[in-house]
C-alpha atoms as a PDB file:
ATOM      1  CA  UNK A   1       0.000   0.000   0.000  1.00  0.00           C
ATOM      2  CA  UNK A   2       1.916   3.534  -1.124  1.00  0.00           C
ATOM      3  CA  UNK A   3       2.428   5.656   1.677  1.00  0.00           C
ATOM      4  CA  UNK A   4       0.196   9.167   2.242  1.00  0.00           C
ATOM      5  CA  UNK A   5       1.172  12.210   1.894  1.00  0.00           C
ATOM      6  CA  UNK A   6       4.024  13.651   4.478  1.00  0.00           C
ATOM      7  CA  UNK A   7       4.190  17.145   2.601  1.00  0.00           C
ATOM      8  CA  UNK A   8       1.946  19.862   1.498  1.00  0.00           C
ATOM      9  CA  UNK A   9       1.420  23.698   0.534  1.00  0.00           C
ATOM     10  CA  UNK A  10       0.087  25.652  -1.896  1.00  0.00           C
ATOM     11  CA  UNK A  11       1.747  28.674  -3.788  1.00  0.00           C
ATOM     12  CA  UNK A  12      -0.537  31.560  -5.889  1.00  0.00           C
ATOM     13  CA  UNK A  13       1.096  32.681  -8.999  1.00  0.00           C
ATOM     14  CA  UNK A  14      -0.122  35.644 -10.341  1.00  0.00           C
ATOM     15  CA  UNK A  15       2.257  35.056 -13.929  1.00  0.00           C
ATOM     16  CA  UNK A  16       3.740  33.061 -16.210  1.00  0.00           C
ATOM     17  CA  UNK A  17       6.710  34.635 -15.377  1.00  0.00           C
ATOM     18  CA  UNK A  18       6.217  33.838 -11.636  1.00  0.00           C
ATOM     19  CA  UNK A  19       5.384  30.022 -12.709  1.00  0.00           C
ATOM     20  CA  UNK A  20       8.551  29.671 -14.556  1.00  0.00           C
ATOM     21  CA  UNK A  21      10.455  31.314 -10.937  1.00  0.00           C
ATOM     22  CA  UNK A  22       8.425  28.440  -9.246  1.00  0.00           C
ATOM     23  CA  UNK A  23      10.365  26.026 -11.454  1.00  0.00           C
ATOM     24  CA  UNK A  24      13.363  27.465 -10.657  1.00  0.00           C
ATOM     25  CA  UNK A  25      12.565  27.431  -7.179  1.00  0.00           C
ATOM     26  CA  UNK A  26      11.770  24.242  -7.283  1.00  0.00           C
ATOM     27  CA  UNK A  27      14.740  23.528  -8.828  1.00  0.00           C
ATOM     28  CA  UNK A  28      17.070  23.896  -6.103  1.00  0.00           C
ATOM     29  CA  UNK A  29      15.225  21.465  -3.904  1.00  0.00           C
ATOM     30  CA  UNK A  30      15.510  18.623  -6.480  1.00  0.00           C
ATOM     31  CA  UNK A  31      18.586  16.181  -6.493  1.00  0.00           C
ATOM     32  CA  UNK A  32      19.296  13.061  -8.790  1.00  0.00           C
ATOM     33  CA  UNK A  33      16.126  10.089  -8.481  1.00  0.00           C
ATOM     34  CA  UNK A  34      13.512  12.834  -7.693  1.00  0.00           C
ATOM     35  CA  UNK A  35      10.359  12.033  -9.338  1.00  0.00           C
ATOM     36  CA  UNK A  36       8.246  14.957 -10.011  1.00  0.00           C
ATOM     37  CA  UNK A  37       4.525  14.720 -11.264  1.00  0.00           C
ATOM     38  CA  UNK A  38       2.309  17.617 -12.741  1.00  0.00           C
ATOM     39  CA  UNK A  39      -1.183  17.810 -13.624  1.00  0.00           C
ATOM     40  CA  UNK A  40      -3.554  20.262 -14.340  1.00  0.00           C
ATOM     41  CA  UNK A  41      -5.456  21.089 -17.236  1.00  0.00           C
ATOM     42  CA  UNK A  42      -4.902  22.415 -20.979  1.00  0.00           C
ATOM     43  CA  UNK A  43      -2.502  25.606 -20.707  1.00  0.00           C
ATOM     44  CA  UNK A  44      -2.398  25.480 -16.509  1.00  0.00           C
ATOM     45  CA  UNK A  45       1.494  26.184 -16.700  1.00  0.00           C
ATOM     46  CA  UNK A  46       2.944  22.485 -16.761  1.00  0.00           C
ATOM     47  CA  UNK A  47       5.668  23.133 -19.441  1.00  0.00           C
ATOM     48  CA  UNK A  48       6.017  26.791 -18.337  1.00  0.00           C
ATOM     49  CA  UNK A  49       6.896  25.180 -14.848  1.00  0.00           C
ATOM     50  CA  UNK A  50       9.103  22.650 -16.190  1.00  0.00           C
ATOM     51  CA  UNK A  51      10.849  25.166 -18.241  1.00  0.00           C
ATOM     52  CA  UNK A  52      11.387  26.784 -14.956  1.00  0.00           C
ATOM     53  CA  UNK A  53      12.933  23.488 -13.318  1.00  0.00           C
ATOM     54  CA  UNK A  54      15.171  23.613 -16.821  1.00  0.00           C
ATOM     55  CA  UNK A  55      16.330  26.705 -15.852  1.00  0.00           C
ATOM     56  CA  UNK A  56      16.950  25.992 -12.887  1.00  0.00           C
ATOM     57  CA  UNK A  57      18.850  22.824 -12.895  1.00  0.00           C
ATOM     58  CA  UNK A  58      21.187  24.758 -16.155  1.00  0.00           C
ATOM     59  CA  UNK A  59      20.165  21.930 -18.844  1.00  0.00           C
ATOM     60  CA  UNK A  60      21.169  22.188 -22.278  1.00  0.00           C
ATOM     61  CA  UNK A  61      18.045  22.692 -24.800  1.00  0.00           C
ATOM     62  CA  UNK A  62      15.181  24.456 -25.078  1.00  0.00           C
ATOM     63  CA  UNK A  63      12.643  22.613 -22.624  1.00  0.00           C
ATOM     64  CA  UNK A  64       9.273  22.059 -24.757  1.00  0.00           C
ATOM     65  CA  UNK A  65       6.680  20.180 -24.259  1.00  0.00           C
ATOM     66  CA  UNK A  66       7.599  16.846 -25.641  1.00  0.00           C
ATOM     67  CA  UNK A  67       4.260  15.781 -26.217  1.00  0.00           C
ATOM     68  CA  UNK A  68       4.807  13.877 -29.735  1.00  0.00           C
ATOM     69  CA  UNK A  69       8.118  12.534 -28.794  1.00  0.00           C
ATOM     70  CA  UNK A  70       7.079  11.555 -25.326  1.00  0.00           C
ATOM     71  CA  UNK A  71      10.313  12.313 -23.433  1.00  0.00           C
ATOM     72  CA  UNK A  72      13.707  14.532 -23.729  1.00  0.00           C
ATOM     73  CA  UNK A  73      16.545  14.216 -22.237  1.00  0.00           C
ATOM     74  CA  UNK A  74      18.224  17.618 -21.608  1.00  0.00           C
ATOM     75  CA  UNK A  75      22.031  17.089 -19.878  1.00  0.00           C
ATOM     76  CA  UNK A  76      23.251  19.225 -17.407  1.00  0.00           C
ATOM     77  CA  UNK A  77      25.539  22.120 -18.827  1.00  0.00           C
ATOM     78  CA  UNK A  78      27.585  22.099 -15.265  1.00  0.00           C
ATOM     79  CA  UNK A  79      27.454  19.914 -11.998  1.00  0.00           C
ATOM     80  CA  UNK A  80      23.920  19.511 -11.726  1.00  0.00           C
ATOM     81  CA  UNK A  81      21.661  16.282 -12.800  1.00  0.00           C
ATOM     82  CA  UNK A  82      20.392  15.999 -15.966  1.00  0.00           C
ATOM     83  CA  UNK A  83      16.441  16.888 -16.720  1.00  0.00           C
ATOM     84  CA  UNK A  84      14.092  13.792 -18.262  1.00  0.00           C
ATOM     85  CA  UNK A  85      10.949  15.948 -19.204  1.00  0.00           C
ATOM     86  CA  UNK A  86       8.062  13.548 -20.074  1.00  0.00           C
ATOM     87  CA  UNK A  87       4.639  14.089 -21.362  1.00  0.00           C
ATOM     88  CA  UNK A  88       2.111  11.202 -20.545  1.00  0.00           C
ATOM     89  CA  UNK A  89      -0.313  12.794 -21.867  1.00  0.00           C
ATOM     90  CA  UNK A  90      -1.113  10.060 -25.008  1.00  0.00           C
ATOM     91  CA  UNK A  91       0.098   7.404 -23.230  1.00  0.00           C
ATOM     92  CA  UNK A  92      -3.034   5.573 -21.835  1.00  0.00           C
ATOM     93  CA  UNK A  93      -1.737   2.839 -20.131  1.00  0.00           C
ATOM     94  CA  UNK A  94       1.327   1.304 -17.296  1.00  0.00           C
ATOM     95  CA  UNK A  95       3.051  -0.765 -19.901  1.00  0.00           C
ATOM     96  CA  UNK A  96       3.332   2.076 -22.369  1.00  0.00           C
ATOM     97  CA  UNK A  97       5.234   3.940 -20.002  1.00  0.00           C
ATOM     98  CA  UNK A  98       6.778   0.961 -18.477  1.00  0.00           C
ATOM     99  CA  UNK A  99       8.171   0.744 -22.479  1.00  0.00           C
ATOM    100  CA  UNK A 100       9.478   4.497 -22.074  1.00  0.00           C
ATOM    101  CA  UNK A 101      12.085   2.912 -19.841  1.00  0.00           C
ATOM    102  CA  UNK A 102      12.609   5.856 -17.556  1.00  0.00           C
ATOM    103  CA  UNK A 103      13.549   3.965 -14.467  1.00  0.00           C
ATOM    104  CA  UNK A 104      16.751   3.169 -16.428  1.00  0.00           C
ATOM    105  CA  UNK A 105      17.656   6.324 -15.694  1.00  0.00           C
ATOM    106  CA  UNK A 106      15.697   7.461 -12.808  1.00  0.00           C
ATOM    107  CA  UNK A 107      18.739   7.332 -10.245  1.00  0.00           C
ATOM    108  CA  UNK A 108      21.293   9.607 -12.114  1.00  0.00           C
ATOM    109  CA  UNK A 109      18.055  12.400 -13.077  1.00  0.00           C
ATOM    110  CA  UNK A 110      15.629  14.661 -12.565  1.00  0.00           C
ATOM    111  CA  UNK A 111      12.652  13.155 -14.052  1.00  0.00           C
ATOM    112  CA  UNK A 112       9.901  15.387 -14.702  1.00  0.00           C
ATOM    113  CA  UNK A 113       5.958  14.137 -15.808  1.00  0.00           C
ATOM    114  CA  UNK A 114       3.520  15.840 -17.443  1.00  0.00           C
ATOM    115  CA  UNK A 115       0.040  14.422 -17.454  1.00  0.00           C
ATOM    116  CA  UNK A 116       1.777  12.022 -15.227  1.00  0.00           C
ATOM    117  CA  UNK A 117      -0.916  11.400 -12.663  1.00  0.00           C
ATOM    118  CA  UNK A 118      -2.406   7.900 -12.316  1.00  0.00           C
ATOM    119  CA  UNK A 119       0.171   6.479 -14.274  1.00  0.00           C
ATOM    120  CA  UNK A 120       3.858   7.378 -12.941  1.00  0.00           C
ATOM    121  CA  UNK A 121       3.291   7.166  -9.038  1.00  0.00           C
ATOM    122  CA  UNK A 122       5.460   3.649  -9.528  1.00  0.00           C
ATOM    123  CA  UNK A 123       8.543   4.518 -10.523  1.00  0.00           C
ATOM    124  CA  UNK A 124       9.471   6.086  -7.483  1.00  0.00           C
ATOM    125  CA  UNK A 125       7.931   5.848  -3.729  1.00  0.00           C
ATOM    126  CA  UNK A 126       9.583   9.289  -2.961  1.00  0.00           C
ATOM    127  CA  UNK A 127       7.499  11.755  -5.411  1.00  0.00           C
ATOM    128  CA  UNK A 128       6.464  15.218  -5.424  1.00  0.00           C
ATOM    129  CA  UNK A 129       2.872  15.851  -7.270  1.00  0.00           C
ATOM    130  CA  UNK A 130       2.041  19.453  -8.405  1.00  0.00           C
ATOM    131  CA  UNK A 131      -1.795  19.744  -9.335  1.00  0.00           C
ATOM    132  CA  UNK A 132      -1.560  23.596 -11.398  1.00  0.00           C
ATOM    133  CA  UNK A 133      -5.515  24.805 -11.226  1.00  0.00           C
ATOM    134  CA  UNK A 134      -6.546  27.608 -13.379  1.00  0.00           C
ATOM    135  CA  UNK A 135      -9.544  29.644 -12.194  1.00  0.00           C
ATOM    136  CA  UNK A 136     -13.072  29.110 -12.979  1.00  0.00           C
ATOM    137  CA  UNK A 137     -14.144  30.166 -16.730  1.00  0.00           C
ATOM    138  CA  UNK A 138     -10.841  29.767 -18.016  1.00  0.00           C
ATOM    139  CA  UNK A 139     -10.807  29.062 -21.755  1.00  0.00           C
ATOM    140  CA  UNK A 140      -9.638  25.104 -21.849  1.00  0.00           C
ATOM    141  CA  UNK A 141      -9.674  25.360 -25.875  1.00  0.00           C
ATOM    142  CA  UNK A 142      -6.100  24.507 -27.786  1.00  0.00           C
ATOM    143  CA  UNK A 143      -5.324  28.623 -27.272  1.00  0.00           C
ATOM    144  CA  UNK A 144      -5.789  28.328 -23.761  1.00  0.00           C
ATOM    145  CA  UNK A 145      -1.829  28.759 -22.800  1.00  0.00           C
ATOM    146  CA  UNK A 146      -1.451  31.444 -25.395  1.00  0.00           C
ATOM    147  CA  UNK A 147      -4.478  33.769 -24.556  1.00  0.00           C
ATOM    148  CA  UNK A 148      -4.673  33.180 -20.939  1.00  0.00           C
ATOM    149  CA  UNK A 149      -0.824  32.431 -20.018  1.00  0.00           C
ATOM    150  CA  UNK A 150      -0.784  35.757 -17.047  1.00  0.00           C
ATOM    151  CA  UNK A 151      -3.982  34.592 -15.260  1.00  0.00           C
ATOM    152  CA  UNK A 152      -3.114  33.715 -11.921  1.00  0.00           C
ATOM    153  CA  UNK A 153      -2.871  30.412 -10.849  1.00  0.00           C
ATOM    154  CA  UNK A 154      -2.888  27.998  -7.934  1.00  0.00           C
ATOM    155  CA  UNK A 155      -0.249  25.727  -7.272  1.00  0.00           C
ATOM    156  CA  UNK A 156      -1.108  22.510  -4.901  1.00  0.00           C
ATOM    157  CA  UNK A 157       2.587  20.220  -4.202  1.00  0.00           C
ATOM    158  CA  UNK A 158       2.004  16.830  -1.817  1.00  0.00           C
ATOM    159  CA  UNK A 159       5.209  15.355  -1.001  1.00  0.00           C
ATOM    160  CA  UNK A 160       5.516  11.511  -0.602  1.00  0.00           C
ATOM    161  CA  UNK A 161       7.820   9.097   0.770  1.00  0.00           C
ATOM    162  CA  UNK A 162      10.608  10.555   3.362  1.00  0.00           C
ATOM    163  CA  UNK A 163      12.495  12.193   0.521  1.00  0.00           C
ATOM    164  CA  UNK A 164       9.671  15.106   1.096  1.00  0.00           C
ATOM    165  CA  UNK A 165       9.502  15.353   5.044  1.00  0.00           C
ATOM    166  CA  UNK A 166      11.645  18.091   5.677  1.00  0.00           C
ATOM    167  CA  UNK A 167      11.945  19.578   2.644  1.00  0.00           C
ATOM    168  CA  UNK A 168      10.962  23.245   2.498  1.00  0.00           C
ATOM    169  CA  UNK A 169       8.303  23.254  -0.210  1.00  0.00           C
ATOM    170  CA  UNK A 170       7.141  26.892  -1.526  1.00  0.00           C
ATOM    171  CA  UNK A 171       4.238  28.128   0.341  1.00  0.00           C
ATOM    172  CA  UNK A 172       4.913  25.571   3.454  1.00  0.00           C
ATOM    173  CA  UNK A 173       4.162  27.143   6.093  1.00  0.00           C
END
């Protein structure tokens, strides 16, 4: 039986801009193995975010969303680990990601999920799961991100497994 939660806060972010400094944020509190789940709907901030963790971990590449090749691998341009950024979006099953082989490099990375939830929480016990909510009457049509990418936004992050305990999450209080 996976263990509860032993982490949570929530952070409001007014911007775009202040989703990608969340990333970055975030950034310094990941370490090689962390698993790191986001969810949310259409144009809620997920690759803006994980742009942000790019960023912040100094990977080479542009981060984009990798929806139609599934997952990128962006190396490290100094010390730090190197970024797997994943979209699970049209993958509809376990075994298809179980194919995408990611625990083969799960130790040695960063690995970060979009429309991960439901499907990832397996490769790693030790997990941190952003749910990125978008207020009421947003538009959730394929413009969404471009038209309402400066609407503020709530940011949810549970922690699991002991990895999370202690770590100070933005907005934990």
């Amino acid at each position: 039986m996976p263990a509860g939660p032993v982490a949570r806060s929530s952070v409001h972010v007014p911007t775009a801009a202040a989703m990608h400094a969340l990333g970055q944020a975030l950034a310094r509190l990941l370490r090689p193995g962390d698993v790191v789940v986001l969810s949310g709907d259409l144009g809620a901030g997920k690759t803006t975010l994980a742009q942000g963790i790019g960023a912040g971990l100094r990977v080479r590449g542009q981060v984009t969303s990798p929806t139609f090749v599934i997952a990128r691998v962006h190396p490290s341009v100094g010390v730090g680990p190197p970024l797997v950024h994943v979209d699970a979006y049209r993958l509809g099953s376990l075994a298809e990601v179980d194919d995408l082989d990611l625990d083969a490099s799960l130790s040695e990375s960063v690995t970060v999920v979009e429309w991960g939830e439901g499907l990832v929480e397996g490769l790693a016990p030790d997990r941190l799961e952003l749910l990125l909510l978008r207020p009421h009457g947003s538009a959730g049509g394929p413009d969404a991100a471009a038209i309402d990418a400066d609407e503020p936004r709530t940011v949810r992050l549970t922690g699991y497994g002991p990895r999370w305990e202690h770590v100070p999450l933005p907005g934990r209080r």
